[in-house]
N, C-alpha and C. Protein backbone atom coordinates (compact mmCIF):
# COMPACT_ATOMS: atom_id res chain seq x y z
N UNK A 1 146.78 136.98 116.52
CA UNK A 1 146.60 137.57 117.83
C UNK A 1 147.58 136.94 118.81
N UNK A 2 148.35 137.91 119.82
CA UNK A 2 149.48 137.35 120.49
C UNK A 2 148.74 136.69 121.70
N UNK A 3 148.53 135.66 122.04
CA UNK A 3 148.17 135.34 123.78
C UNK A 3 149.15 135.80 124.78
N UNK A 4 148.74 136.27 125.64
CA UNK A 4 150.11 136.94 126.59
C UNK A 4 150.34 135.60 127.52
N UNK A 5 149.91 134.43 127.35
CA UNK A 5 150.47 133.65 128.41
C UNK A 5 151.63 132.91 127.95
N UNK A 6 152.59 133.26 128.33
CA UNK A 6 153.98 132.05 128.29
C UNK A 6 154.19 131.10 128.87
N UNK A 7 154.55 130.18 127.48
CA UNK A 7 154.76 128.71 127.89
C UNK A 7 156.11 127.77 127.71
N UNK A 8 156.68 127.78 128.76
CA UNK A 8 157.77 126.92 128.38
C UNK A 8 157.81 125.75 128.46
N UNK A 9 158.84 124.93 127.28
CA UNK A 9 158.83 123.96 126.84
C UNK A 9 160.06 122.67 127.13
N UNK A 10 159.71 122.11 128.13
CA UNK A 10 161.09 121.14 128.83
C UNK A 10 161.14 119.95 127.65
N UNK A 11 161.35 119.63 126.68
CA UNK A 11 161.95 118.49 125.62
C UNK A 11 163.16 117.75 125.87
N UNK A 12 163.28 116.62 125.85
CA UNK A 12 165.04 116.55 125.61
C UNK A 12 165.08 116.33 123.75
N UNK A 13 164.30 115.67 123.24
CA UNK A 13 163.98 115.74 122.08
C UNK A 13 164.18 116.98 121.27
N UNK A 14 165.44 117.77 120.57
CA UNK A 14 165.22 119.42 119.90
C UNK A 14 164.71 119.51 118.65
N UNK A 15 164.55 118.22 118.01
CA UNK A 15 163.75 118.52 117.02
C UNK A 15 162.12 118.60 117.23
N UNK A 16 161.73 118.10 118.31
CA UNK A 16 160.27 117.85 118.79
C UNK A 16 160.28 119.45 119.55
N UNK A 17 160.90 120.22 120.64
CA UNK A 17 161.02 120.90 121.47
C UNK A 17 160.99 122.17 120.12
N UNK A 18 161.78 121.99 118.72
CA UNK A 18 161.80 123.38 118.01
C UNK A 18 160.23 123.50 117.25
N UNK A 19 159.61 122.03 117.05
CA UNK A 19 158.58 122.09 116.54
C UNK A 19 157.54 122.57 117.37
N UNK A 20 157.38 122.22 118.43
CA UNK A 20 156.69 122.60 119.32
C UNK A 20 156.75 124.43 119.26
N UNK A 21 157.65 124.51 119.78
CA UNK A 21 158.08 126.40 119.51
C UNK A 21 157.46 126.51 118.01
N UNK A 22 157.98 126.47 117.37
CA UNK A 22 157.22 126.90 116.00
C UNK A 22 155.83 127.19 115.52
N UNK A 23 155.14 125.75 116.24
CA UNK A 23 153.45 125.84 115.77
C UNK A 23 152.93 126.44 116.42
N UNK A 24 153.82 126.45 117.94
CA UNK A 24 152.61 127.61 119.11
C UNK A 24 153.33 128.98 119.03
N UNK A 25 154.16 129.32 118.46
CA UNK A 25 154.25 130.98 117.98
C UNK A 25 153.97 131.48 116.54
N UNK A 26 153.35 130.25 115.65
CA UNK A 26 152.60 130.47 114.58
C UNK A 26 150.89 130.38 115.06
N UNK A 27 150.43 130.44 116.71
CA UNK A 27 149.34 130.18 116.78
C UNK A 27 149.08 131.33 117.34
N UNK A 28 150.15 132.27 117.73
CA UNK A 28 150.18 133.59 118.37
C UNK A 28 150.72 133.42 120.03
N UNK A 29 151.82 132.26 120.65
CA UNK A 29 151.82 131.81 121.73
C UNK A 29 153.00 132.03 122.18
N UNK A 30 153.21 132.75 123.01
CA UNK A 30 154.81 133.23 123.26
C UNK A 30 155.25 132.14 123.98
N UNK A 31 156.69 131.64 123.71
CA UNK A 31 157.32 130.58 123.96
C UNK A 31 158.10 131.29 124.65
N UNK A 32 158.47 131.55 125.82
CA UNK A 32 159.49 132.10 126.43
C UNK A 32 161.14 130.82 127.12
N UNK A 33 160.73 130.18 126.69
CA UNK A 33 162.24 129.04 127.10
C UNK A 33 161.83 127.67 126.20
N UNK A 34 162.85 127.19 125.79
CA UNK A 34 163.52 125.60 125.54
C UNK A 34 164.42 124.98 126.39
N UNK A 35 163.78 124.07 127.47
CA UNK A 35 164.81 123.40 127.96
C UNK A 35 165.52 121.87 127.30
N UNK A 36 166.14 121.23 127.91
CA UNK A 36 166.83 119.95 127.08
C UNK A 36 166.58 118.76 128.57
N UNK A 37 166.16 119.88 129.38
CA UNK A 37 166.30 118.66 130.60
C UNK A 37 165.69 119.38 132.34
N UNK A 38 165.39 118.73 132.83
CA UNK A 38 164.94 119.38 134.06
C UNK A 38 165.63 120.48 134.73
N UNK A 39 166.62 119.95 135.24
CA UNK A 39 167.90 121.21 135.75
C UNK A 39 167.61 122.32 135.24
N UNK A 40 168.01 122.39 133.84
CA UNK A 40 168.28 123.59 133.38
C UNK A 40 166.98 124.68 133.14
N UNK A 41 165.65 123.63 133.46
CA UNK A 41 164.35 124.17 133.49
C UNK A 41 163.46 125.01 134.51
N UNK A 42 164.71 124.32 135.72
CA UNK A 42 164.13 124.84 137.23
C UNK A 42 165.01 125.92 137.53
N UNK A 43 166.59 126.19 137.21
CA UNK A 43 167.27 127.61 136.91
C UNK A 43 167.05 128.32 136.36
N UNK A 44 166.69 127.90 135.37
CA UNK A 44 165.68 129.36 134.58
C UNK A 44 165.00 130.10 135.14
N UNK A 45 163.89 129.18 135.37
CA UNK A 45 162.49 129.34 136.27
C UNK A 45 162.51 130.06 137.50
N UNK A 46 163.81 129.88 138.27
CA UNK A 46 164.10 130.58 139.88
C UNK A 46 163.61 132.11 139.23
N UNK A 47 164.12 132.45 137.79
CA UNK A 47 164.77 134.24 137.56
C UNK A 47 163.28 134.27 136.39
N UNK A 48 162.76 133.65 136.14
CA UNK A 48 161.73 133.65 134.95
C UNK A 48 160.49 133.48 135.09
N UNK A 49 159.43 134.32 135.09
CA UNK A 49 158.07 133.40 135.51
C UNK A 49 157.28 133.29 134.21
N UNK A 50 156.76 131.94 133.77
CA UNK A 50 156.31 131.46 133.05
C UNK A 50 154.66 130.67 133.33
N UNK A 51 153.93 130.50 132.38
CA UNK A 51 152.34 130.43 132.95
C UNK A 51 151.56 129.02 132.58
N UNK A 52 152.66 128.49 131.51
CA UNK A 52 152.26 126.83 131.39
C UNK A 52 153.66 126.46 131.22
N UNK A 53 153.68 124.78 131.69
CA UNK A 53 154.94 124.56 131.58
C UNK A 53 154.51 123.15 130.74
N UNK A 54 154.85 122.76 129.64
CA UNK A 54 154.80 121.65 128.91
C UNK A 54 155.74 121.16 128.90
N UNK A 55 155.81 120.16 129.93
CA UNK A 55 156.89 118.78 130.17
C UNK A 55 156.67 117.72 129.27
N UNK A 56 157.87 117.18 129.06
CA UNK A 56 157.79 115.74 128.78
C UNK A 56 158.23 114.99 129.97
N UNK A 57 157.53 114.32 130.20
CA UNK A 57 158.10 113.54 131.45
C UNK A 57 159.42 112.48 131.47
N UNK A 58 159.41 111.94 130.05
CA UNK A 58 160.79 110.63 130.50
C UNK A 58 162.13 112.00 129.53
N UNK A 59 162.46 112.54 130.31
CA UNK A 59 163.82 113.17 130.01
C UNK A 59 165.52 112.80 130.39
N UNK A 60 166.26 113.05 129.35
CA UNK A 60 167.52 113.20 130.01
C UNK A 60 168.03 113.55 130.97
N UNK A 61 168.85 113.10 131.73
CA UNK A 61 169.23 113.95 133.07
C UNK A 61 168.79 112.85 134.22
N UNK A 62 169.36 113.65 135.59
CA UNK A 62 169.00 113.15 136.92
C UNK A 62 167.54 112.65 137.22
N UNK A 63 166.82 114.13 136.36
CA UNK A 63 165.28 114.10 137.26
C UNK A 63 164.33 114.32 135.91
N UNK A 64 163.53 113.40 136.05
CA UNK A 64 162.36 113.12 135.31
C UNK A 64 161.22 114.36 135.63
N UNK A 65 160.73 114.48 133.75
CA UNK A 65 159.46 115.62 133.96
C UNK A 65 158.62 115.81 135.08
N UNK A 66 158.44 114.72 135.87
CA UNK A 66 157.36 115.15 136.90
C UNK A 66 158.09 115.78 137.82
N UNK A 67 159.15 114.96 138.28
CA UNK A 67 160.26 116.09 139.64
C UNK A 67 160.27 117.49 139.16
N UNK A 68 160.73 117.62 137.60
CA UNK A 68 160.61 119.33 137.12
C UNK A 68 159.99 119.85 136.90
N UNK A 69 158.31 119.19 136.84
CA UNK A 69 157.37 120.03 137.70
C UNK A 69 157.14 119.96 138.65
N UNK A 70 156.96 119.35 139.39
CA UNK A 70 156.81 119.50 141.20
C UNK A 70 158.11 120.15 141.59
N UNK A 71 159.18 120.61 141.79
CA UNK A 71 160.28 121.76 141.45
C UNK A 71 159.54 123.26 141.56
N UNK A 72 159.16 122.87 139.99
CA UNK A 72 158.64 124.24 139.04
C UNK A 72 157.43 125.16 139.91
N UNK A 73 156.48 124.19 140.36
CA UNK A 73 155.64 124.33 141.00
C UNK A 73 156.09 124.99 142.57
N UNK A 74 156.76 124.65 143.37
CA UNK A 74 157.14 125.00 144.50
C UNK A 74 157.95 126.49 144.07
N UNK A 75 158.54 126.92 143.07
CA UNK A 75 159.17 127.97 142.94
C UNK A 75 157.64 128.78 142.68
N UNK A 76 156.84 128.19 141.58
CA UNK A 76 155.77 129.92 141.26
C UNK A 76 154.29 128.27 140.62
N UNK A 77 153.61 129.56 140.51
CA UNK A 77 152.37 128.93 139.95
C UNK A 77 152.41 128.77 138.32
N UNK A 78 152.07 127.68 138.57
CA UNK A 78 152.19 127.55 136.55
C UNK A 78 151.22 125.83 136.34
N UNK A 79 150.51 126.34 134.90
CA UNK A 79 149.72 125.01 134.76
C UNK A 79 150.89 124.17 134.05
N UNK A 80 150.63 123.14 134.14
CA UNK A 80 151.22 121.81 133.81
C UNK A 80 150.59 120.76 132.38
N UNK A 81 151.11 121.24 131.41
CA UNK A 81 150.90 119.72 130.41
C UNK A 81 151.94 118.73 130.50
N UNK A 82 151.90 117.93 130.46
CA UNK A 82 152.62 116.52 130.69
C UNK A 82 152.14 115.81 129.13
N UNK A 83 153.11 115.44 128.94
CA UNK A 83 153.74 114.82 127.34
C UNK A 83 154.23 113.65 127.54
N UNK A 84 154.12 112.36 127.41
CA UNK A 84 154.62 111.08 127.51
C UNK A 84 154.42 109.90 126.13
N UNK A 85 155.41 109.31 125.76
CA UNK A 85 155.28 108.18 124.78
C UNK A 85 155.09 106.94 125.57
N UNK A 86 154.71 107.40 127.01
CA UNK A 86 155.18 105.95 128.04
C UNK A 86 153.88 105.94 128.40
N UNK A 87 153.01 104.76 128.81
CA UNK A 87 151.42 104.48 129.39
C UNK A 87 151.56 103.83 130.72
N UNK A 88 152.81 103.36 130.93
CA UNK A 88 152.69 103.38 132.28
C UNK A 88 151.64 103.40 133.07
N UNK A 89 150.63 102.79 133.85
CA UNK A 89 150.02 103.24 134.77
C UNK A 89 150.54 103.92 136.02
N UNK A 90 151.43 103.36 136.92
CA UNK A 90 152.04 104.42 137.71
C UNK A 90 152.92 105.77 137.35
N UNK A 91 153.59 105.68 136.58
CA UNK A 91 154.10 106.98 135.82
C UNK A 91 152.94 107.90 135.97
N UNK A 92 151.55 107.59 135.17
CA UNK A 92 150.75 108.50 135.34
C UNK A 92 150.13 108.77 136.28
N UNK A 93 149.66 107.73 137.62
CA UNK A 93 149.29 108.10 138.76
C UNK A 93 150.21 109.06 139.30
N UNK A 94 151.56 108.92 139.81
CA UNK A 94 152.60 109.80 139.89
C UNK A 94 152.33 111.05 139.29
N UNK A 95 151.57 111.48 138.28
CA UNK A 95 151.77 112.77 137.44
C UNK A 95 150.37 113.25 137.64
N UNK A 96 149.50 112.82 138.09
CA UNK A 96 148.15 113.13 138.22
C UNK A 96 148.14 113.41 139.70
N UNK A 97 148.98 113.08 140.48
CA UNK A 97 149.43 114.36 142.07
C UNK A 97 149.59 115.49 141.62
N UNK A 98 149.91 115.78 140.64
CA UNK A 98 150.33 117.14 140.46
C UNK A 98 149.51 118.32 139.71
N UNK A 99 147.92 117.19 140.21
CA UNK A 99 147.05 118.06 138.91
C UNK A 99 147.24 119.09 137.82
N UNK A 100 147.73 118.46 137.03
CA UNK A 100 148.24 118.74 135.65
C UNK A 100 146.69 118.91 134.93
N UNK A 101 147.27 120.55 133.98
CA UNK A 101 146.22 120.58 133.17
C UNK A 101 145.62 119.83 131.79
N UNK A 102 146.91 119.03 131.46
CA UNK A 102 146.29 117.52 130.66
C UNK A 102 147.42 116.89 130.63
N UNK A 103 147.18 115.58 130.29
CA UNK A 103 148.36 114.73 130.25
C UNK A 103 147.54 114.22 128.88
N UNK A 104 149.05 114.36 127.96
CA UNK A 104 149.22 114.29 126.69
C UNK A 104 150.32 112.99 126.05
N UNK A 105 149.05 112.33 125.40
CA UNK A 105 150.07 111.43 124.44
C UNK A 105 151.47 111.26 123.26
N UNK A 106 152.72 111.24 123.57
CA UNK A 106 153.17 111.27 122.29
C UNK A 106 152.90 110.44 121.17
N UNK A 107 152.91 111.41 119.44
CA UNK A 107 153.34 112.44 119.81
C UNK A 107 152.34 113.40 119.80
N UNK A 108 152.80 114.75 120.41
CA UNK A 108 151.37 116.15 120.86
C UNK A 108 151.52 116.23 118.87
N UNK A 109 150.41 116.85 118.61
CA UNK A 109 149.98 117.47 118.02
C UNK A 109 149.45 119.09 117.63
N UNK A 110 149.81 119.48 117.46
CA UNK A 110 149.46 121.31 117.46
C UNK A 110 147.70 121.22 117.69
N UNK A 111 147.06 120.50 116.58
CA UNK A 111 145.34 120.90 117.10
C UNK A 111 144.98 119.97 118.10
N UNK A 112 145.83 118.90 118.70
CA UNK A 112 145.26 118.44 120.07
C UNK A 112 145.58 119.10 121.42
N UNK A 113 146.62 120.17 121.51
CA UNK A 113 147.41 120.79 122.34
C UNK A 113 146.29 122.11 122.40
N UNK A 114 146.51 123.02 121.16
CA UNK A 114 145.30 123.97 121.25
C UNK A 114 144.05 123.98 121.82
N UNK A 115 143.30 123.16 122.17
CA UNK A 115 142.07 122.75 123.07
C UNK A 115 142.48 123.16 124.63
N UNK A 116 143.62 122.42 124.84
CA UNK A 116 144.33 122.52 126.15
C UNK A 116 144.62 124.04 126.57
N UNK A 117 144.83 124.28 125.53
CA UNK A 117 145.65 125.75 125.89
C UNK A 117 144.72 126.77 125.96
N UNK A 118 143.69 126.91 125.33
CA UNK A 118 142.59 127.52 125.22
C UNK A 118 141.58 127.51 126.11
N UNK A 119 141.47 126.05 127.03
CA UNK A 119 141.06 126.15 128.05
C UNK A 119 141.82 126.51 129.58
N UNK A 120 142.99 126.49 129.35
CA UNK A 120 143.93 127.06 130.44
C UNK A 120 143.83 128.67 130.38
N UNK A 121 143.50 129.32 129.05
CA UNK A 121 143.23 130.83 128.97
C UNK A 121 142.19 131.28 129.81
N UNK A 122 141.27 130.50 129.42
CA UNK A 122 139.26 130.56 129.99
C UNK A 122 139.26 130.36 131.42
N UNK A 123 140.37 129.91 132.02
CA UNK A 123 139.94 129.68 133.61
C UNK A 123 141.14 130.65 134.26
């Protein structure tokens, strides 16, 4: 069954970012973008509207996952998973301004992600 909500996927990681694509359009989940880095996530996004945005937060580039969602956010409405290998306590205070619909440990997992996503459908 197709879910009509699209979710794009900011990775700098492409072997993590293709896996990701893979298990959630083997779950019926339209992946509408792969980014490699913030920038290129928030140009998209100006011309693209998308309905979850699964960041990783410590990315390549100028601006870190949370700036490219708080960005993302000011252009359109979209829920927020946040993906981190980092525990940081402020990192995550920082990312919990942005009431994000979960903040996720690396690495995600396909059946720990699905919970998430399933409840982002329901509300």
């Amino acid at each position: 069954m197709i879910k009509k909500l699209k979710i794009s996927i900011v990775e700098d990681e492409a072997i993590i970012a293709q896996f990701l694509k893979m298990e959630l359009e083997s779950e019926g989940y339209i992946v509408n973008g792969l980014y490699s880095n913030g920038k290129s996530c928030i140009e998209a996004l100006k011309n693209m509207d998308t309905d979850i945005l699964l960041v990783d937060i410590n990315l390549n580039g100028p601006i870190d996952g949370i700036d490219t969602a708080k960005e993302v956010l000011a252009l359109q409405k979209v829920e927020i998973v946040f993906m981190t290998g980092f525990s940081e306590e402020l990192i995550r205070e920082r990312a919990m301004k942005l009431n994000p619909a979960a903040f996720m440990n690396k690495p995600v997992e396909i059946e720990d992600l699905l919970p998430v996503l399933e409840k982002i459908i329901s509300h």
